[in-house]
N, C-alpha and C. Protein backbone atom coordinates (compact mmCIF):
# COMPACT_ATOMS: atom_id res chain seq x y z
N UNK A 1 -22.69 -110.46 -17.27
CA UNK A 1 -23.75 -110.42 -16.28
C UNK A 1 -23.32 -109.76 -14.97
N UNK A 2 -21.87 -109.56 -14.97
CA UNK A 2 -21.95 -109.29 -13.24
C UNK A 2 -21.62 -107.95 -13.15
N UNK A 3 -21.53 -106.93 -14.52
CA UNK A 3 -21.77 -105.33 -14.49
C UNK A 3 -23.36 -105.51 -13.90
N UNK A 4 -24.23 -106.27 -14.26
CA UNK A 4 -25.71 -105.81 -13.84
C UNK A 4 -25.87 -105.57 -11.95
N UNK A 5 -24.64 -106.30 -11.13
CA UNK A 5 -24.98 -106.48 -10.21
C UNK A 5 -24.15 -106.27 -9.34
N UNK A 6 -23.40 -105.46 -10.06
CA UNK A 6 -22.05 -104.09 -9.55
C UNK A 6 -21.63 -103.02 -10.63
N UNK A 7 -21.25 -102.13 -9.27
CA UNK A 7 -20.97 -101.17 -10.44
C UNK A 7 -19.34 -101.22 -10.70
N UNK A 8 -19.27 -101.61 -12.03
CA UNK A 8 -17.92 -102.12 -12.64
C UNK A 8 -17.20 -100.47 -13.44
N UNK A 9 -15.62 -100.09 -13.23
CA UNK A 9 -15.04 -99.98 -13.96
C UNK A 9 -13.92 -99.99 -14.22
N UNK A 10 -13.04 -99.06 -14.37
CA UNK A 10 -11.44 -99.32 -14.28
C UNK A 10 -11.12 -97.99 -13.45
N UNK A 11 -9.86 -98.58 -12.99
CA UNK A 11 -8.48 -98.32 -12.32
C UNK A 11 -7.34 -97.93 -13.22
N UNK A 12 -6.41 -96.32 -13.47
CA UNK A 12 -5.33 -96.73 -14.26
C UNK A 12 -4.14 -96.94 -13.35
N UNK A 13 -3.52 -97.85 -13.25
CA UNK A 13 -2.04 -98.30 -12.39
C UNK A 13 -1.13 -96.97 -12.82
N UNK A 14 -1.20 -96.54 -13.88
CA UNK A 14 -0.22 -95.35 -13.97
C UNK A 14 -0.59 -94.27 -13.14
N UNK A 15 -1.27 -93.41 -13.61
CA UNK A 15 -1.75 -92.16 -12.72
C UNK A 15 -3.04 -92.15 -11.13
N UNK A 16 -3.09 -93.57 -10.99
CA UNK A 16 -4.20 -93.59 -9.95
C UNK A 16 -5.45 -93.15 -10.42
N UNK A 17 -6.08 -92.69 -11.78
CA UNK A 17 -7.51 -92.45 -11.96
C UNK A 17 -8.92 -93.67 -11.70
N UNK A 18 -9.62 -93.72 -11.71
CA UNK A 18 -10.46 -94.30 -11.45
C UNK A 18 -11.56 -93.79 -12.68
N UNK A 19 -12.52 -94.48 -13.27
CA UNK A 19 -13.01 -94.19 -14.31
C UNK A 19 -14.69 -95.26 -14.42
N UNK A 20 -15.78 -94.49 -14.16
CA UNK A 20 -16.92 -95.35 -14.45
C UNK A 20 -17.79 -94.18 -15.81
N UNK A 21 -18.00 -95.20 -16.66
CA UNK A 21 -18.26 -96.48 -17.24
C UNK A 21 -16.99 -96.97 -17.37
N UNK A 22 -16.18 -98.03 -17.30
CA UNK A 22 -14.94 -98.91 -17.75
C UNK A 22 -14.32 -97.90 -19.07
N UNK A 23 -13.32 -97.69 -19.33
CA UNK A 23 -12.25 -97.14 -20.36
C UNK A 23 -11.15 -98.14 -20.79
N UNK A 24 -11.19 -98.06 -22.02
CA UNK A 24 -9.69 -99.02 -22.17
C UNK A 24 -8.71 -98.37 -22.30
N UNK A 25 -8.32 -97.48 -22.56
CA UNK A 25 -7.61 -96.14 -22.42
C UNK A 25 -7.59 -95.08 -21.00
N UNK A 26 -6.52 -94.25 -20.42
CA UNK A 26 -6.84 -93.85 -19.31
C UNK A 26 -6.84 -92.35 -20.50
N UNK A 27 -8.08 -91.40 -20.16
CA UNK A 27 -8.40 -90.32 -20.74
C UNK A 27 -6.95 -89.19 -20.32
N UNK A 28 -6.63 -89.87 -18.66
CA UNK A 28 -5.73 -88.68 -18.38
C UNK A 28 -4.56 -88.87 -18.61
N UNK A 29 -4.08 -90.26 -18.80
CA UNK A 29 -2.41 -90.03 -19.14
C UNK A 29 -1.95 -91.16 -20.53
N UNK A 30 -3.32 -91.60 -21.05
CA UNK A 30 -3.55 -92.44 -22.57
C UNK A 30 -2.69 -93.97 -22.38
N UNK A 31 -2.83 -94.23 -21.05
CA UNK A 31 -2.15 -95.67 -20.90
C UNK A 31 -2.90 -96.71 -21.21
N UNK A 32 -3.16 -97.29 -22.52
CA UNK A 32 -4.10 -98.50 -22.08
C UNK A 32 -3.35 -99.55 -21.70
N UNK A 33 -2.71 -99.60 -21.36
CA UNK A 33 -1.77 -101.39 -20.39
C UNK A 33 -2.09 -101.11 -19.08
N UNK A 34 -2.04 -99.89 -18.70
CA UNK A 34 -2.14 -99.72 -17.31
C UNK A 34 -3.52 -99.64 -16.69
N UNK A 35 -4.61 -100.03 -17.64
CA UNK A 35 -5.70 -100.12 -17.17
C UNK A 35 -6.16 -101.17 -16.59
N UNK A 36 -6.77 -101.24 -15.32
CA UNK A 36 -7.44 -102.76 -14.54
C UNK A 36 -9.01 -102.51 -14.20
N UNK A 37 -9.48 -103.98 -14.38
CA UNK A 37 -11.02 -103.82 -14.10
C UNK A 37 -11.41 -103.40 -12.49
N UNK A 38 -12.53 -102.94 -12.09
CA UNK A 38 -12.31 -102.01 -10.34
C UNK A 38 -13.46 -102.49 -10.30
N UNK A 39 -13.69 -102.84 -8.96
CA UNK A 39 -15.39 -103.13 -8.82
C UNK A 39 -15.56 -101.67 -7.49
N UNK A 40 -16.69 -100.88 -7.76
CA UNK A 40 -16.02 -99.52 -7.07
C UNK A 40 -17.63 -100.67 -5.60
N UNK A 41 -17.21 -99.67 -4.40
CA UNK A 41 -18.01 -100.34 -3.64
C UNK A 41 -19.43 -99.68 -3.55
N UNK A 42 -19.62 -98.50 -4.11
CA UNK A 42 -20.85 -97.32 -4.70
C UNK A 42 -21.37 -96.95 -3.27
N UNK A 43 -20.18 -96.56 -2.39
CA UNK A 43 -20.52 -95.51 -1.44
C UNK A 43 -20.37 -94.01 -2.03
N UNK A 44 -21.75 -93.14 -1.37
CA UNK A 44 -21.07 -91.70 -2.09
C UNK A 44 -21.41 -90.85 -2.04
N UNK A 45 -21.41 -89.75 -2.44
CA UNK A 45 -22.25 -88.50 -2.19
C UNK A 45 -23.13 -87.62 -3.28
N UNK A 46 -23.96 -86.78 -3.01
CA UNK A 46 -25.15 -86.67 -3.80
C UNK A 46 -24.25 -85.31 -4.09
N UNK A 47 -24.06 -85.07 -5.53
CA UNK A 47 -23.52 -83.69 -6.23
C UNK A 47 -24.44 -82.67 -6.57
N UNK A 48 -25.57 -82.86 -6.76
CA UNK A 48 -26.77 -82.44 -7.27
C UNK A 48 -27.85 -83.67 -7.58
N UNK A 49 -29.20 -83.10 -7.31
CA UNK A 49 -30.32 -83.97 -8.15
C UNK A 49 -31.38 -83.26 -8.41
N UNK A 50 -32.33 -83.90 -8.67
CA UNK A 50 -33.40 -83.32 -9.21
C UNK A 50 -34.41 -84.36 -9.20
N UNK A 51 -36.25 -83.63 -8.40
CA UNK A 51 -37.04 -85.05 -8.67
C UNK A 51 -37.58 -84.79 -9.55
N UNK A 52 -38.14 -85.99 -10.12
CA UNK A 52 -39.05 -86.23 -11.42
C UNK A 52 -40.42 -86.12 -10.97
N UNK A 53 -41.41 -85.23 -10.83
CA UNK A 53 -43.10 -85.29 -10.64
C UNK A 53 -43.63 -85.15 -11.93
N UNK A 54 -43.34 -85.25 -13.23
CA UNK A 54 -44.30 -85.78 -14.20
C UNK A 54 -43.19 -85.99 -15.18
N UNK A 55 -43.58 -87.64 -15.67
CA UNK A 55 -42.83 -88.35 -16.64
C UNK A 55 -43.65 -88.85 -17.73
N UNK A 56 -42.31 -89.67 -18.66
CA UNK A 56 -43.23 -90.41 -19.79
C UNK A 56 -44.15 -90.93 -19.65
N UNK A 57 -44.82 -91.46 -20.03
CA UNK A 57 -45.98 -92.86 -19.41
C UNK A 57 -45.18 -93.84 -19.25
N UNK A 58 -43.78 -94.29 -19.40
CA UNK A 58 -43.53 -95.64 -19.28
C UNK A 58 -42.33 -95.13 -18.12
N UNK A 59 -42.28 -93.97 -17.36
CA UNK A 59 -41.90 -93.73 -15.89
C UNK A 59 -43.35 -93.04 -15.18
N UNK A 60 -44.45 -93.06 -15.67
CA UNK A 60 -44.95 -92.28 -14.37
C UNK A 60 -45.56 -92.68 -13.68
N UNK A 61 -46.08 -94.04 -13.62
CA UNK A 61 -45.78 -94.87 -12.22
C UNK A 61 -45.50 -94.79 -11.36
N UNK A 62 -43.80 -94.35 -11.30
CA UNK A 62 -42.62 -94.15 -10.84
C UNK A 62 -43.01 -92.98 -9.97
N UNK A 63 -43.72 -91.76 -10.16
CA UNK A 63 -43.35 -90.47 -9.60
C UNK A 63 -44.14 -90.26 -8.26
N UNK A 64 -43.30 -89.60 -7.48
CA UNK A 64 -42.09 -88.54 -7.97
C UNK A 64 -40.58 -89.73 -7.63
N UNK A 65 -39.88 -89.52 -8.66
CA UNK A 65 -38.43 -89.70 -8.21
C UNK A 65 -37.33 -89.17 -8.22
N UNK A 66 -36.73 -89.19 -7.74
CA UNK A 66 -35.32 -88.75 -7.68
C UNK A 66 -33.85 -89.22 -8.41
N UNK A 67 -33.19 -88.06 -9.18
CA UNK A 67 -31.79 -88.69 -9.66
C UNK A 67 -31.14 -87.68 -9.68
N UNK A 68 -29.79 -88.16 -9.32
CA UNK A 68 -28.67 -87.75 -8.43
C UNK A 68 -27.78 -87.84 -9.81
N UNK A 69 -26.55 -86.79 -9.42
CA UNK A 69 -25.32 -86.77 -9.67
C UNK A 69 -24.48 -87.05 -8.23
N UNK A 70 -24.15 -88.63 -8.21
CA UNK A 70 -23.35 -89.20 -7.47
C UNK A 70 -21.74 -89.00 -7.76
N UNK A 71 -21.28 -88.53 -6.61
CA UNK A 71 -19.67 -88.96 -6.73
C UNK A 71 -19.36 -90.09 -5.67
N UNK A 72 -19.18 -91.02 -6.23
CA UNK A 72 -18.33 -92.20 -5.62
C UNK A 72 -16.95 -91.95 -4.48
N UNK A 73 -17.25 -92.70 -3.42
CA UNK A 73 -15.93 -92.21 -3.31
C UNK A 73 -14.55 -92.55 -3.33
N UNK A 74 -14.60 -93.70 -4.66
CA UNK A 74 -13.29 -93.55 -5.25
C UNK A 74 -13.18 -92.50 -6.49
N UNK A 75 -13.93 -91.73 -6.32
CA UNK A 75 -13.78 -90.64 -7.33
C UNK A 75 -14.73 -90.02 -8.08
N UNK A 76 -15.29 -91.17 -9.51
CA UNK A 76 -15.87 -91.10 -10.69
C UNK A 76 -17.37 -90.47 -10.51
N UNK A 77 -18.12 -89.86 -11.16
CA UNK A 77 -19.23 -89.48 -11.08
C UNK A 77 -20.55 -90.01 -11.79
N UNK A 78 -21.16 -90.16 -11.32
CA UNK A 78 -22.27 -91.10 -12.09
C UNK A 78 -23.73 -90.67 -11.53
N UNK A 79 -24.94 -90.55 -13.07
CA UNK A 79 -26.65 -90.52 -12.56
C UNK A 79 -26.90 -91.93 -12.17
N UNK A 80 -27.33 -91.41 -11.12
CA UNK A 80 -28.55 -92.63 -10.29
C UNK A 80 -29.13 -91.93 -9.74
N UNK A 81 -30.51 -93.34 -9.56
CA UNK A 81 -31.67 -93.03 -9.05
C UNK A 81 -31.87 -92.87 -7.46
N UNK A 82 -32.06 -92.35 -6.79
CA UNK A 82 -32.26 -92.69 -4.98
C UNK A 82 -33.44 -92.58 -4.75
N UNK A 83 -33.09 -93.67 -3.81
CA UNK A 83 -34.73 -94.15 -3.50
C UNK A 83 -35.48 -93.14 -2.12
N UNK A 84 -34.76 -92.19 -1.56
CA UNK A 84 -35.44 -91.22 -0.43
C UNK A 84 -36.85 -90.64 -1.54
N UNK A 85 -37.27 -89.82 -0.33
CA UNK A 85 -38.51 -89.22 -0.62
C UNK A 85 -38.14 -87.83 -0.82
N UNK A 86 -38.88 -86.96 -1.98
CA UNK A 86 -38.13 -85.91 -2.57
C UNK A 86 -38.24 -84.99 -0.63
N UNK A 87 -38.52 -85.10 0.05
CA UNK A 87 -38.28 -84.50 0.91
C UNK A 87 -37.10 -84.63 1.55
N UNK A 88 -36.63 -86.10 1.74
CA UNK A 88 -35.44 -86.37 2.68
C UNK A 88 -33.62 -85.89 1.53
N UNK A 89 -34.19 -85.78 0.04
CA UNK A 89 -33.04 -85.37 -0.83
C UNK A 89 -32.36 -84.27 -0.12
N UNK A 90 -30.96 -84.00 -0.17
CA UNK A 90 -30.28 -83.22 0.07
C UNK A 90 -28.92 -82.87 -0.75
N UNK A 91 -28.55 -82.01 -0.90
CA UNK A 91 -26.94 -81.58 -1.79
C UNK A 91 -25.98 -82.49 -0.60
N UNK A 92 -24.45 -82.93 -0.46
CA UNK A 92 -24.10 -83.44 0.44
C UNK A 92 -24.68 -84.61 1.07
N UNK A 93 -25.97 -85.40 0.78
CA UNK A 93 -26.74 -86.81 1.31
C UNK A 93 -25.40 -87.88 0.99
N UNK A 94 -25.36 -88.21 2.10
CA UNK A 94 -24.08 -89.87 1.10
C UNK A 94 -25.23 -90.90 1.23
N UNK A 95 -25.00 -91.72 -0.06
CA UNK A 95 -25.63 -92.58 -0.37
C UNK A 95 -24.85 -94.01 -0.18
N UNK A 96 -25.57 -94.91 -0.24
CA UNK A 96 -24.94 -96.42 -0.82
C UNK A 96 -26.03 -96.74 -1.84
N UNK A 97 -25.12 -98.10 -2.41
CA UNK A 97 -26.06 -99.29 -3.49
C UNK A 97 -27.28 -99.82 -3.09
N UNK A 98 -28.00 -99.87 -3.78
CA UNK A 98 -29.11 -100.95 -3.35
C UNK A 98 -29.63 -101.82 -5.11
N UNK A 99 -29.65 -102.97 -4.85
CA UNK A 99 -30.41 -103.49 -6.12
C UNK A 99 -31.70 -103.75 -6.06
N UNK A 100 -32.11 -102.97 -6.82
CA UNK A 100 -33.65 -103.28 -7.34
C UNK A 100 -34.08 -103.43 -8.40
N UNK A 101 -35.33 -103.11 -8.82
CA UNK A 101 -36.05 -103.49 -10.34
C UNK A 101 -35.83 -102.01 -10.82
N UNK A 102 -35.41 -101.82 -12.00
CA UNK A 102 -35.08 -100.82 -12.41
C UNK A 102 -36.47 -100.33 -13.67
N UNK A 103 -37.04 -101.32 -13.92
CA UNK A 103 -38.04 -101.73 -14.97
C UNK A 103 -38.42 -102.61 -15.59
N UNK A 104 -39.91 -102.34 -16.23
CA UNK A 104 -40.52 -103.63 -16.66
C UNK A 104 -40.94 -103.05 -17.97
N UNK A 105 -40.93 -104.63 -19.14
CA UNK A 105 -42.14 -104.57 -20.29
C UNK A 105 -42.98 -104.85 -20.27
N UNK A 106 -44.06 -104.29 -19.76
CA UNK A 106 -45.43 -104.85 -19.87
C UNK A 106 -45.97 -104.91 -18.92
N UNK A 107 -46.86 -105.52 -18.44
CA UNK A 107 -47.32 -106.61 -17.89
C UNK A 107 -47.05 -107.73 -17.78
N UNK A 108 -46.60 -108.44 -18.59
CA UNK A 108 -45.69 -109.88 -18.95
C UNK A 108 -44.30 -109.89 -19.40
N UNK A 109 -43.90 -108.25 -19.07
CA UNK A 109 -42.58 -108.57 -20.19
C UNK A 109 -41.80 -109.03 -18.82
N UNK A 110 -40.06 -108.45 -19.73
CA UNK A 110 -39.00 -108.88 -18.91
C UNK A 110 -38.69 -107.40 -18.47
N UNK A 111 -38.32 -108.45 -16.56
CA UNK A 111 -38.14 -107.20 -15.55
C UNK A 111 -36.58 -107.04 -15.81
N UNK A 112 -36.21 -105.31 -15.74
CA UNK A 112 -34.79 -105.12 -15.52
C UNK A 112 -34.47 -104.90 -13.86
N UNK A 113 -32.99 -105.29 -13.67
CA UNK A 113 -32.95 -105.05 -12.29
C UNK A 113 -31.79 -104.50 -12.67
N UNK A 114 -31.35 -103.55 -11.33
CA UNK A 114 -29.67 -102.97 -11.30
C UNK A 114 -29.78 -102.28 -10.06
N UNK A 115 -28.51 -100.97 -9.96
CA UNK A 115 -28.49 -100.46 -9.10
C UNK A 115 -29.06 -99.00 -9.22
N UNK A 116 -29.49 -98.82 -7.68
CA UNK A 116 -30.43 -97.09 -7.70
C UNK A 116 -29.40 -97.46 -6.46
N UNK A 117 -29.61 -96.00 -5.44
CA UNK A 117 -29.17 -95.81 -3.88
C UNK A 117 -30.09 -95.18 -3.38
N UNK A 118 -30.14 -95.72 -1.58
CA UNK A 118 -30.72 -95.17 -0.83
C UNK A 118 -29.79 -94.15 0.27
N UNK A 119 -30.23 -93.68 1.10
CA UNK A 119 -29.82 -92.63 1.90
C UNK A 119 -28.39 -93.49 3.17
N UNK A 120 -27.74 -93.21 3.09
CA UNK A 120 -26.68 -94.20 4.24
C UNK A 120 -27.55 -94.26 5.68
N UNK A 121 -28.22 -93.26 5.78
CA UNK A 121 -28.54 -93.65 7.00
C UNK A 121 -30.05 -94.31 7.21
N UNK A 122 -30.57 -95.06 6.02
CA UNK A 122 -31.12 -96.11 5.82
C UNK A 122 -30.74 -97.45 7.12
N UNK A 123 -32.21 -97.92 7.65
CA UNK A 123 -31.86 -99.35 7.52
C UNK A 123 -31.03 -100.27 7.21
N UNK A 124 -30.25 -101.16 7.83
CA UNK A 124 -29.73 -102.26 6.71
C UNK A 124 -30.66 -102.67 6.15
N UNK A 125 -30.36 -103.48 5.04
CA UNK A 125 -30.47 -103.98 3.70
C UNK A 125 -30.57 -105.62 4.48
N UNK A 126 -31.32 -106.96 3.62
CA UNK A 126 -31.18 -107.48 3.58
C UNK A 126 -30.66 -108.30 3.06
N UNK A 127 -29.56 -109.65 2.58
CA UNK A 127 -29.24 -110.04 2.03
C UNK A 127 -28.07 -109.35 1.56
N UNK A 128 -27.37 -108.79 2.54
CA UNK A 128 -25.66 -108.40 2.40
C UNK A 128 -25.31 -109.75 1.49
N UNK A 129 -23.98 -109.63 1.06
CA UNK A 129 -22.68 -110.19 0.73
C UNK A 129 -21.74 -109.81 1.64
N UNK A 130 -20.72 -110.69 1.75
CA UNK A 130 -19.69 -110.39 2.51
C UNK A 130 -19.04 -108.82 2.17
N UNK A 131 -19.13 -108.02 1.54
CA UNK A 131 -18.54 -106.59 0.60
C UNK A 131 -19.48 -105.69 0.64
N UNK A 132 -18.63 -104.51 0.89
CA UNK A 132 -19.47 -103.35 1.61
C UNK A 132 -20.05 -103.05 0.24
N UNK A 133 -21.52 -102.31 0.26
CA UNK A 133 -21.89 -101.80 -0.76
C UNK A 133 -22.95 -102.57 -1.79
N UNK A 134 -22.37 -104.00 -1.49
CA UNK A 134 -23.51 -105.05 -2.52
C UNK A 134 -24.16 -105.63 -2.05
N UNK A 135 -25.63 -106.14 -2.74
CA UNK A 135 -26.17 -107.01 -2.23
C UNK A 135 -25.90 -108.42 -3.08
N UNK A 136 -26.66 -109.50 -2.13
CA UNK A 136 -26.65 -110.63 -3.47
C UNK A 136 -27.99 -110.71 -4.16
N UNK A 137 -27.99 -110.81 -5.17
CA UNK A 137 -29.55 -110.92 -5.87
C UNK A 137 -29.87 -111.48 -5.65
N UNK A 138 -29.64 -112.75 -5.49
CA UNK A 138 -30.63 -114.23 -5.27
C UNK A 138 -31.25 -114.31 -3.84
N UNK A 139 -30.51 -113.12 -3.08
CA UNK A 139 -31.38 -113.49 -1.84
C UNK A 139 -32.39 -111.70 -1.47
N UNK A 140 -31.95 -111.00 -2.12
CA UNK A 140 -32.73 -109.74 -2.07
C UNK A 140 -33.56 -109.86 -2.86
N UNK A 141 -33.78 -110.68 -3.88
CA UNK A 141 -35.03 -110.76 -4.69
C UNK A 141 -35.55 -112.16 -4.77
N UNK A 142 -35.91 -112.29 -3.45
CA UNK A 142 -37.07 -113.79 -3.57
C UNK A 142 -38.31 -113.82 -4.02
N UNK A 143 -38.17 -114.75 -4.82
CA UNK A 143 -39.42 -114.97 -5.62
C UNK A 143 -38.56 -114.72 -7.36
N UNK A 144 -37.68 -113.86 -7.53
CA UNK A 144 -37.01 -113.73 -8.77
C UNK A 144 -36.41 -114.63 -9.73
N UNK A 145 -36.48 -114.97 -10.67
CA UNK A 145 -35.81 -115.74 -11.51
C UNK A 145 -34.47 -115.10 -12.24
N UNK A 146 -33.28 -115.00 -11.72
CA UNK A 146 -32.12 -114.02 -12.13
C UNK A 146 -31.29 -115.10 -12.92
């Protein structure tokens, strides 16, 4: 449960890589002993994106949105969603975490939540944690059953 509400992966102690999604193996120097779990803090910068103005039916709700090729800046590269307006997107934007609803089934189904990012020079956030980068769910989503 607590990949849903960070972004989790590894660290290799041998060569210093950093690696998201988690590896049990380090790709660059094949150590798996030297691998440790990393909770990265998902500060970062926008590598490229692209918005979405016409989707499936079960994103177009959603539109227009935006998703990024994030680099973290402990390294690793990762798609996410950012929550700016396709106007405020930029190449170079640094982002942080934010948790939100990522999606729903239905009308009645079950809601997903995780992480998208907004623009750093966003607002604070409500419902910090003591740790840069996260929120706590239970208090950013009142009214939620997590």
């Amino acid at each position: 449960m607590p990949q849903r509400y960070n972004l989790l992966g590894t660290h290799c102690k041998s060569c210093n890589e950093y690696y998201f999604p988690p590896r049990n193996i380090c790709p660059n120097c094949r150590r798996g002993a030297e691998m440790e779990d990393h909770r990265f803090m998902g500060m970062g910068t926008v590598i490229t994106f692209t918005t979405i103005y016409n989707a499936t039916e079960d994103f177009d709700r959603m539109t227009p949105y935006n998703l990024a090729i994030i680099e973290l800046d402990e390294g690793p590269r990762l798609t996410g969603q950012v929550t700016a307006s396709p106007e405020e997107m930029k190449i170079g934007m640094r982002v942080r975490p934010i948790f939100r609803i990522l999606g729903k089934e239905g009308e009645s189904g079950i809601i997903y939540y995780g992480t998208k990012f907004e623009p750093q020079e966003s607002s604070p956030r409500r419902g910090k944690t003591g740790q840069k980068g996260l929120v706590n769910p239970e208090k950013s989503c009142q009214g939620c059953e997590i």
